[in-house]
C-alpha atoms as a PDB file:
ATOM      1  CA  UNK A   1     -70.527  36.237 165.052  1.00  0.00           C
ATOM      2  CA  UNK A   2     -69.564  39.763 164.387  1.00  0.00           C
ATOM      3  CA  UNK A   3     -66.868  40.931 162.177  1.00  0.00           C
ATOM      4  CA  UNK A   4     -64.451  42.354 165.178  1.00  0.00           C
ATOM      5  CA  UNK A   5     -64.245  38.995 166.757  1.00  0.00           C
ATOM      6  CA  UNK A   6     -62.533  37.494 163.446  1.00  0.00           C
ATOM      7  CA  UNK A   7     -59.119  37.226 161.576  1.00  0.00           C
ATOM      8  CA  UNK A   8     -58.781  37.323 158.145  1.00  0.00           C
ATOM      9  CA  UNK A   9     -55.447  35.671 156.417  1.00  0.00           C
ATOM     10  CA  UNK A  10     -54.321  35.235 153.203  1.00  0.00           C
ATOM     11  CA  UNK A  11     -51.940  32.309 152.645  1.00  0.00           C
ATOM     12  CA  UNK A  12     -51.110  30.514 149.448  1.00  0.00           C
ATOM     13  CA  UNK A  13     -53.953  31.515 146.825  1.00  0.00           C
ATOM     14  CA  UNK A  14     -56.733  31.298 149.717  1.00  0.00           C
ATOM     15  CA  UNK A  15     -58.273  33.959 151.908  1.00  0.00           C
ATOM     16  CA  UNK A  16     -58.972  31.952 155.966  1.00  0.00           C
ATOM     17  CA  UNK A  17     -61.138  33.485 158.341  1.00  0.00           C
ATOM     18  CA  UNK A  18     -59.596  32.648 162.233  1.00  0.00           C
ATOM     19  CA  UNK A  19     -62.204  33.405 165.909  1.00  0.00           C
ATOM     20  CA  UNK A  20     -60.055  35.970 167.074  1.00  0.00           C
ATOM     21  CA  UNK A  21     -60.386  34.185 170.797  1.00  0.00           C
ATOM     22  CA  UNK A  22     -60.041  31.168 169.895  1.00  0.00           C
ATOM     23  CA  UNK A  23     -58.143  31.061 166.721  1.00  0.00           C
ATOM     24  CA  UNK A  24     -60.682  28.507 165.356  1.00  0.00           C
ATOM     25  CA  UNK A  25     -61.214  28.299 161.622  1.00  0.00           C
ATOM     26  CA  UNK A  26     -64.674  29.522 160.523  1.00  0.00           C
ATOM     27  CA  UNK A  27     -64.350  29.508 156.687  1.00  0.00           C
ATOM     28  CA  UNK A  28     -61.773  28.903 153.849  1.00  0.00           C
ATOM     29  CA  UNK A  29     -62.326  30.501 150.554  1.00  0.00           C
ATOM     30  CA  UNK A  30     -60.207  29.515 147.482  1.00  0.00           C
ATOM     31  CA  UNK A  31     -58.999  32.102 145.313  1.00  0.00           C
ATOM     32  CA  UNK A  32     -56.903  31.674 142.294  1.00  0.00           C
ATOM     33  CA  UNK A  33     -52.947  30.583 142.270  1.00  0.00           C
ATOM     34  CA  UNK A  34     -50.572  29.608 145.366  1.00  0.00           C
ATOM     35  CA  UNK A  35     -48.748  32.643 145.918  1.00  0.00           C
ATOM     36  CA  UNK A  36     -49.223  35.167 148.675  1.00  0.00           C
ATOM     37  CA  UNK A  37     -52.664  36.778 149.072  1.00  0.00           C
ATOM     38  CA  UNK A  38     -53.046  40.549 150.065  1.00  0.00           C
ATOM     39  CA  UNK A  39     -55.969  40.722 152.341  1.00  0.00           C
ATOM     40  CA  UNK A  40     -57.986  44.020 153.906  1.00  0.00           C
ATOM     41  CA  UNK A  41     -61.068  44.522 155.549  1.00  0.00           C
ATOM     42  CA  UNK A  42     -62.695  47.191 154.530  1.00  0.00           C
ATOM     43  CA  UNK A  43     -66.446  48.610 156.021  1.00  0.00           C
ATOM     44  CA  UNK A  44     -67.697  45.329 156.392  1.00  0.00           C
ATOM     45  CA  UNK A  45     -66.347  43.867 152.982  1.00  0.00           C
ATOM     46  CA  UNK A  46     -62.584  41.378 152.730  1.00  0.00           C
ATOM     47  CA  UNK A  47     -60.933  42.526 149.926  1.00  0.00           C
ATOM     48  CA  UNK A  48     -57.768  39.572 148.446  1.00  0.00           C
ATOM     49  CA  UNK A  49     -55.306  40.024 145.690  1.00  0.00           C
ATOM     50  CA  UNK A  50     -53.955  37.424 144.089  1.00  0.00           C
ATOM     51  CA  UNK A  51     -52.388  36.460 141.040  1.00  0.00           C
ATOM     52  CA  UNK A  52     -52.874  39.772 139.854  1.00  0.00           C
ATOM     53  CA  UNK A  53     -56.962  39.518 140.236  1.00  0.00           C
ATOM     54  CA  UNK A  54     -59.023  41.222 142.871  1.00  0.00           C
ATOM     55  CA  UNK A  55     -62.047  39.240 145.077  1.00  0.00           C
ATOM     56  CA  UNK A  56     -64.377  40.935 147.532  1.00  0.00           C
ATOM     57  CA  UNK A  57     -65.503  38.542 149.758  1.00  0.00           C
ATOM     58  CA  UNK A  58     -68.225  38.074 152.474  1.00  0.00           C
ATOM     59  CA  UNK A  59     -66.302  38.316 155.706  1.00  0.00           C
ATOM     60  CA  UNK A  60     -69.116  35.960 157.762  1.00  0.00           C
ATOM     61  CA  UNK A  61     -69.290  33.024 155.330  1.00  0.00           C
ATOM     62  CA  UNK A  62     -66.438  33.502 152.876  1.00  0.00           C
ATOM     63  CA  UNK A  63     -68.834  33.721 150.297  1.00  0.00           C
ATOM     64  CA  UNK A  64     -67.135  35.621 146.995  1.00  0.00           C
ATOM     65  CA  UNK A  65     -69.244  39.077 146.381  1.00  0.00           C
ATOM     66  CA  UNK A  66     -67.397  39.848 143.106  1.00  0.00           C
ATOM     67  CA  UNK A  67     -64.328  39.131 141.276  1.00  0.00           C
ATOM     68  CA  UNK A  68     -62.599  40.990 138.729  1.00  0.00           C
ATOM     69  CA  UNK A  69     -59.801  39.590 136.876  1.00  0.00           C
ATOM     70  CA  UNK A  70     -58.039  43.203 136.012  1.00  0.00           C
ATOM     71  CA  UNK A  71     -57.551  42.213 132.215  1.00  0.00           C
ATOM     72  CA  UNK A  72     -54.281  43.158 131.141  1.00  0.00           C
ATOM     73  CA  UNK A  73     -52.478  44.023 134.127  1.00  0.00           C
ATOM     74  CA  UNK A  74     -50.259  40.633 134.329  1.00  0.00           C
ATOM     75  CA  UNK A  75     -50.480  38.054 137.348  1.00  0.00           C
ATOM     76  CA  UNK A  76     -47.642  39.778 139.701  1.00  0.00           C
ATOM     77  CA  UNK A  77     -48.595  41.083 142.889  1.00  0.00           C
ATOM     78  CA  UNK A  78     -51.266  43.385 143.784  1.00  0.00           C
ATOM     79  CA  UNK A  79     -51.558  46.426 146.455  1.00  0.00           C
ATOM     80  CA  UNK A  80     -55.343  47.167 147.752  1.00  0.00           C
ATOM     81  CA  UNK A  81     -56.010  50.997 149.035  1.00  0.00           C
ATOM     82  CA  UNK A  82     -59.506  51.872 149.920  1.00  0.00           C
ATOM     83  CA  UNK A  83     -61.214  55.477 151.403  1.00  0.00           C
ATOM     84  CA  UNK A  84     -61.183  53.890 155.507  1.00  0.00           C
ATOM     85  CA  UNK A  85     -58.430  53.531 157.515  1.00  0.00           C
ATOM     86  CA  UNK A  86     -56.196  51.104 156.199  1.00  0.00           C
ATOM     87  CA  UNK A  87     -56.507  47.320 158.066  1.00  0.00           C
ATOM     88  CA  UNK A  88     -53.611  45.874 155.878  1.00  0.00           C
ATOM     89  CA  UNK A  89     -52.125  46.096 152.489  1.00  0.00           C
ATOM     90  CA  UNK A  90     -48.466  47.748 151.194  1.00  0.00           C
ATOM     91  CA  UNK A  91     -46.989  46.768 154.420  1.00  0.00           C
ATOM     92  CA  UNK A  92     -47.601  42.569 153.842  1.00  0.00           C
ATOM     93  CA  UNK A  93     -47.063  43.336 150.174  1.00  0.00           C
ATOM     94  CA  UNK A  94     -43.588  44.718 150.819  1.00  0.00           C
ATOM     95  CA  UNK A  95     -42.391  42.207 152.938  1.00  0.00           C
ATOM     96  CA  UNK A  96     -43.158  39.396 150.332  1.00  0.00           C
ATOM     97  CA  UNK A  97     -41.488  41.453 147.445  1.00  0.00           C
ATOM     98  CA  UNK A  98     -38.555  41.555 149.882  1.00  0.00           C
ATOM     99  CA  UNK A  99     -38.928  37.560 150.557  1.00  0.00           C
ATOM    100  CA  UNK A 100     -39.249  36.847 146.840  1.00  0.00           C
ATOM    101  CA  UNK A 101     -36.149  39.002 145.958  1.00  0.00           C
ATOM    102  CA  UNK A 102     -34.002  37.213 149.146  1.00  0.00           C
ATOM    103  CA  UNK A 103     -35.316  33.866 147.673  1.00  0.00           C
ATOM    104  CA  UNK A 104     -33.950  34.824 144.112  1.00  0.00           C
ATOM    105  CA  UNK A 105     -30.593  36.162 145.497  1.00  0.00           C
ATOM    106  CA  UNK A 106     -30.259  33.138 147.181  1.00  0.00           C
ATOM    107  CA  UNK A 107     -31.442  30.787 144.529  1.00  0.00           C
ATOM    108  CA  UNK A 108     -28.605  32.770 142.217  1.00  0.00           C
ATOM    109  CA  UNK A 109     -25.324  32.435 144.630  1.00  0.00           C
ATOM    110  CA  UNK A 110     -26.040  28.807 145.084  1.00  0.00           C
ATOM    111  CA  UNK A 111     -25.221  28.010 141.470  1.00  0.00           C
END
């Protein structure tokens, strides 16, 4: 299967790869944490965020290509910009900062 024909998704501390036809899963690759995953495909690389730590994965079999746990840059979350054309990133981020911070003024008026 080639590369175009999937979906990549990052939900809850995993990275899932969808058939874009069919909307199939093909693979499921654990990451680190349960919080939201920042996902972009990038020249033939998936690049997730989470808990503050970085994973390139294989985007045929999930496989992880390299990790790197950014040492000292805390767990929160984590923007990805690369030279191509950008395939996701800041917008996703945004929107869960914006959830988060609904979900915390919401969390405060009900007490």
């Amino acid at each position: 299967m080639k590369v175009e024909a999937l979906v990549f998704v990052g939900i809850r501390g995993s990275v899932v790869a969808l058939n874009r036809a069919t909307g199939e899963q093909l693979w499921a690759t654990r990451l680190k944490g349960y919080d939201f995953v920042n996902v972009v495909l990038d020249r033939g690389a998936v690049f997730a965020t989470s808990c503050g730590e970085i994973f390139c994965l294989d985007p045929l079999t999930g496989v992880v290509l390299w990790h790197n746990r950014l040492k000292g840059f805390g767990t929160g979350l984590a923007t990805i910009a690369t030279g191509a054309r950008a395939e996701g990133g800041a917008g996703a981020v945004l929107a869960e900062r914006q959830r988060q911070a609904q979900a915390a003024a919401a969390s405060t008026a009900a007490m």
